[in-house]
Protein backbone atom coordinates (compact mmCIF):
# COMPACT_ATOMS: atom_id res chain seq x y z
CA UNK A 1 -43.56 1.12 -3.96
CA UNK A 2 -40.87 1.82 -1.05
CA UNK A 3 -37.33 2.18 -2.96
CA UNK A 4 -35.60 2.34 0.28
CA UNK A 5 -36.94 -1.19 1.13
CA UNK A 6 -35.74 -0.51 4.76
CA UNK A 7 -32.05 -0.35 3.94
CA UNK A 8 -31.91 3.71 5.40
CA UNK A 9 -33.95 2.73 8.64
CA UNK A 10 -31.13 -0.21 9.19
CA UNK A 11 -28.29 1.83 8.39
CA UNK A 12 -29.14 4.80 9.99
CA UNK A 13 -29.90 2.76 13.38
CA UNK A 14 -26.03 0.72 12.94
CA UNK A 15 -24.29 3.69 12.28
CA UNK A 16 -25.55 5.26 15.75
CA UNK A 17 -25.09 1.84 17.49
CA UNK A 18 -21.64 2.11 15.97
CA UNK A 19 -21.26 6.20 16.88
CA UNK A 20 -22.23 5.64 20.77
CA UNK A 21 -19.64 2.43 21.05
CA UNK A 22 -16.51 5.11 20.14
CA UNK A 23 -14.72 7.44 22.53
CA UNK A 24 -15.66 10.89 22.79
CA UNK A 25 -13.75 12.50 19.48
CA UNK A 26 -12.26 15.38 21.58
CA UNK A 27 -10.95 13.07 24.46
CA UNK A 28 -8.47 11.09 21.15
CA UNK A 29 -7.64 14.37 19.60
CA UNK A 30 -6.75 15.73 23.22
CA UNK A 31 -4.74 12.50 23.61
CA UNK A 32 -3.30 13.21 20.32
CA UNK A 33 -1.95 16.96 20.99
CA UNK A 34 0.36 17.69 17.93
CA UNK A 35 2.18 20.22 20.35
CA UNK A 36 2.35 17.18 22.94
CA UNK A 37 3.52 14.35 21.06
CA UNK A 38 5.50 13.95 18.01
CA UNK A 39 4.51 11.58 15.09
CA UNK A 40 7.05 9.01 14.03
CA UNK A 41 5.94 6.54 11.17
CA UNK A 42 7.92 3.22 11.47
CA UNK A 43 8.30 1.36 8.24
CA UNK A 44 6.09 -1.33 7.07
CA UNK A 45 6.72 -4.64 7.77
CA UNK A 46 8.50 -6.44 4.65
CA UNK A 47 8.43 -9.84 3.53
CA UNK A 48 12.50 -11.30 2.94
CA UNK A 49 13.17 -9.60 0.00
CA UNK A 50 13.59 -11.25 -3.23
CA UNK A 51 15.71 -10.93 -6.14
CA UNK A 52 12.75 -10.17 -8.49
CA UNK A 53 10.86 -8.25 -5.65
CA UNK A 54 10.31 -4.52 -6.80
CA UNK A 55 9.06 -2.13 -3.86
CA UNK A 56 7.76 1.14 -5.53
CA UNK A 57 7.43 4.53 -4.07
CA UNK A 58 6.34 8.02 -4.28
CA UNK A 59 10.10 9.72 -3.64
CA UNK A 60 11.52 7.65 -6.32
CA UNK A 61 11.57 8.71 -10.00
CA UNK A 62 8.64 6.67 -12.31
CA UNK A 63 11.12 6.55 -14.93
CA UNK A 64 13.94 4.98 -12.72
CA UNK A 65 12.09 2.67 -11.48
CA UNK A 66 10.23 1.41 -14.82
CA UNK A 67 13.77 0.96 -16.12
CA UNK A 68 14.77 -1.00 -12.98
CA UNK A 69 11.33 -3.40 -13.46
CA UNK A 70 12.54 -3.49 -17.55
CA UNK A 71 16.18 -4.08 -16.59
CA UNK A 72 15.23 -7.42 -14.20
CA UNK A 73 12.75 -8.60 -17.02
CA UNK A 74 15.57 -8.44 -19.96
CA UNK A 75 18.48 -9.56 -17.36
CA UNK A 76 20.52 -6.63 -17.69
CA UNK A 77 23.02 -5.15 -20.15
CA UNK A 78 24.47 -9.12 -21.15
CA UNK A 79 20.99 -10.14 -21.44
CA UNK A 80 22.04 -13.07 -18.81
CA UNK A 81 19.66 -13.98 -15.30
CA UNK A 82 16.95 -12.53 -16.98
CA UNK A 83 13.90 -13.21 -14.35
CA UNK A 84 11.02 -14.78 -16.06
CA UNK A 85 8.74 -12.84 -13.46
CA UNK A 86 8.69 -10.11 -11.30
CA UNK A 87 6.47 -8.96 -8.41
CA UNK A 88 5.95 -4.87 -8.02
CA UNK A 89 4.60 -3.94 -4.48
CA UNK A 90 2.86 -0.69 -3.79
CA UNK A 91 1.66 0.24 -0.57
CA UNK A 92 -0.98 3.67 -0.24
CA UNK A 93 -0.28 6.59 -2.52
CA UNK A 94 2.21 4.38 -4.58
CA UNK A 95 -0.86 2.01 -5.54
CA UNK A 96 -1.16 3.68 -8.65
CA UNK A 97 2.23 3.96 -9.30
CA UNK A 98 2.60 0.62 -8.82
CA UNK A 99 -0.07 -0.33 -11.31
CA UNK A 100 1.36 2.42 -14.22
CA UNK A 101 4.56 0.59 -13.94
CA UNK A 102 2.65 -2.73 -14.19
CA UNK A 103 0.90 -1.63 -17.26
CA UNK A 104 3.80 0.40 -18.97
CA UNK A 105 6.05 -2.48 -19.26
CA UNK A 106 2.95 -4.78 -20.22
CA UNK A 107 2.46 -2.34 -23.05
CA UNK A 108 5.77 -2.22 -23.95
CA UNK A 109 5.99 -5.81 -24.42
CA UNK A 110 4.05 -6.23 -27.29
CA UNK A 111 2.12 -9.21 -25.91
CA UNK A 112 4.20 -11.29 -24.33
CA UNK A 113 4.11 -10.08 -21.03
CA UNK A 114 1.02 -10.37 -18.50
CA UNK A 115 -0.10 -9.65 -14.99
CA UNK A 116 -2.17 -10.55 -12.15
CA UNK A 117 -2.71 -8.16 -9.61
CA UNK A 118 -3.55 -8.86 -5.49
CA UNK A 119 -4.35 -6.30 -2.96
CA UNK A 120 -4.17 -6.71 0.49
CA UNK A 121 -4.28 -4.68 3.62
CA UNK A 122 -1.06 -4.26 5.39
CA UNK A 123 -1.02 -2.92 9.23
CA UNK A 124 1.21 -0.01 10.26
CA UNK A 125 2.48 1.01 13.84
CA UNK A 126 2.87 4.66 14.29
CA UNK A 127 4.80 5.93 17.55
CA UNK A 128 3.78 8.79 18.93
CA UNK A 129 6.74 10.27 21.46
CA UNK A 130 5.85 12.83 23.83
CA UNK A 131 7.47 16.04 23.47
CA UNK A 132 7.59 16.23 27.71
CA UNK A 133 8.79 13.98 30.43
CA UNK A 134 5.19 13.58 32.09
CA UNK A 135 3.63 11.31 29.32
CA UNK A 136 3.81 8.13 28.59
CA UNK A 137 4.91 7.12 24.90
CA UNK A 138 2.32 6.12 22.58
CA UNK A 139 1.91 4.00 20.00
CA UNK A 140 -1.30 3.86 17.31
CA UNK A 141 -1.90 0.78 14.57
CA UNK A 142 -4.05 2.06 11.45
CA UNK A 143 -4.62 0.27 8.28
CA UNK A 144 -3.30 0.80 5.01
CA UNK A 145 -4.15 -0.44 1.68
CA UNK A 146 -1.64 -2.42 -0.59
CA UNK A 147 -1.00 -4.21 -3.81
CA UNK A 148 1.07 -7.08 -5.21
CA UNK A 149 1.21 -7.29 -8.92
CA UNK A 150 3.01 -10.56 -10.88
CA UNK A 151 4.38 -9.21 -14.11
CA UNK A 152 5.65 -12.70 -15.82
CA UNK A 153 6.11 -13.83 -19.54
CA UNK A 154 3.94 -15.71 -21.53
CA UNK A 155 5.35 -19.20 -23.54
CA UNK A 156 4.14 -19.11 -26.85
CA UNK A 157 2.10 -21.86 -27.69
């Protein structure tokens, strides 16, 4: 019996179909000269922030910004405009940051906190800026991966 039932023949003949359709990998890394142009990252584009909208990062402390994401569920030092739920956004390398913070303060709830986790894909624009006066400047969109996690409160029943 054929394991492969065909699946390698089909791949193997859509990945070349798919090689032959892209440029020339020398002729985009020529383009892309790091002693030519100079790579600026804008930021990503963000929704109108919230009140309750926690954007994590990788330059931030963990610890700072669990106690932030604590501080919004418990409404502060007077205990008054507690938020009944917050959302924690994490885009790339903070992903898993994102999620440890999620699951730290549903852990430290002792059941009466949940979440519900969405990821997404979120577009970025980098600029490249040439470092002479004879090219044009350049600008490349690549794809990055992101998540949206609800941390709310449960009502007891």
């Amino acid at each position: 019996m054929n394991k492969n039932c065909g699946w390698g023949r089909y791949s193997s003949l859509r990945a070349r179909s798919m090689a032959e359709s892209r440029e020339p990998r020398g002729a985009i890394e020529a383009e892309l000269d790091p002693v030519e142009y100079t790579l600026r990252k804008r930021l990503p584009h963000r929704l109108p922030r919230r009140p309750n909208d926690i954007y994590v990062n990788m330059k931030t402390d963990f610890k700072a910004q669990l106690a932030r994401c604590q501080k919004l569920l418990d409404g502060g030092a007077r205990g008054q405009n507690a938020c009944t739920e917050i959302y924690i956004h994490g885009l790339g390398l903070a992903i898993n940051r994102a999620i440890n913070i999620a699951l730290q303060l549903q852990a430290g709830s002792f059941g009466s906190l949940q979440v519900a986790a969405n990821t997404s894909t979120v577009e970025l624009v980098d600029e490249l800026e040439p470092e002479t006066d004879t090219r044009e400047p350049l600008t490349r969109i690549r794809n990055n991966s992101a998540i949206h996690i609800r941390v709310f409160r449960i009502t007891p029943k």
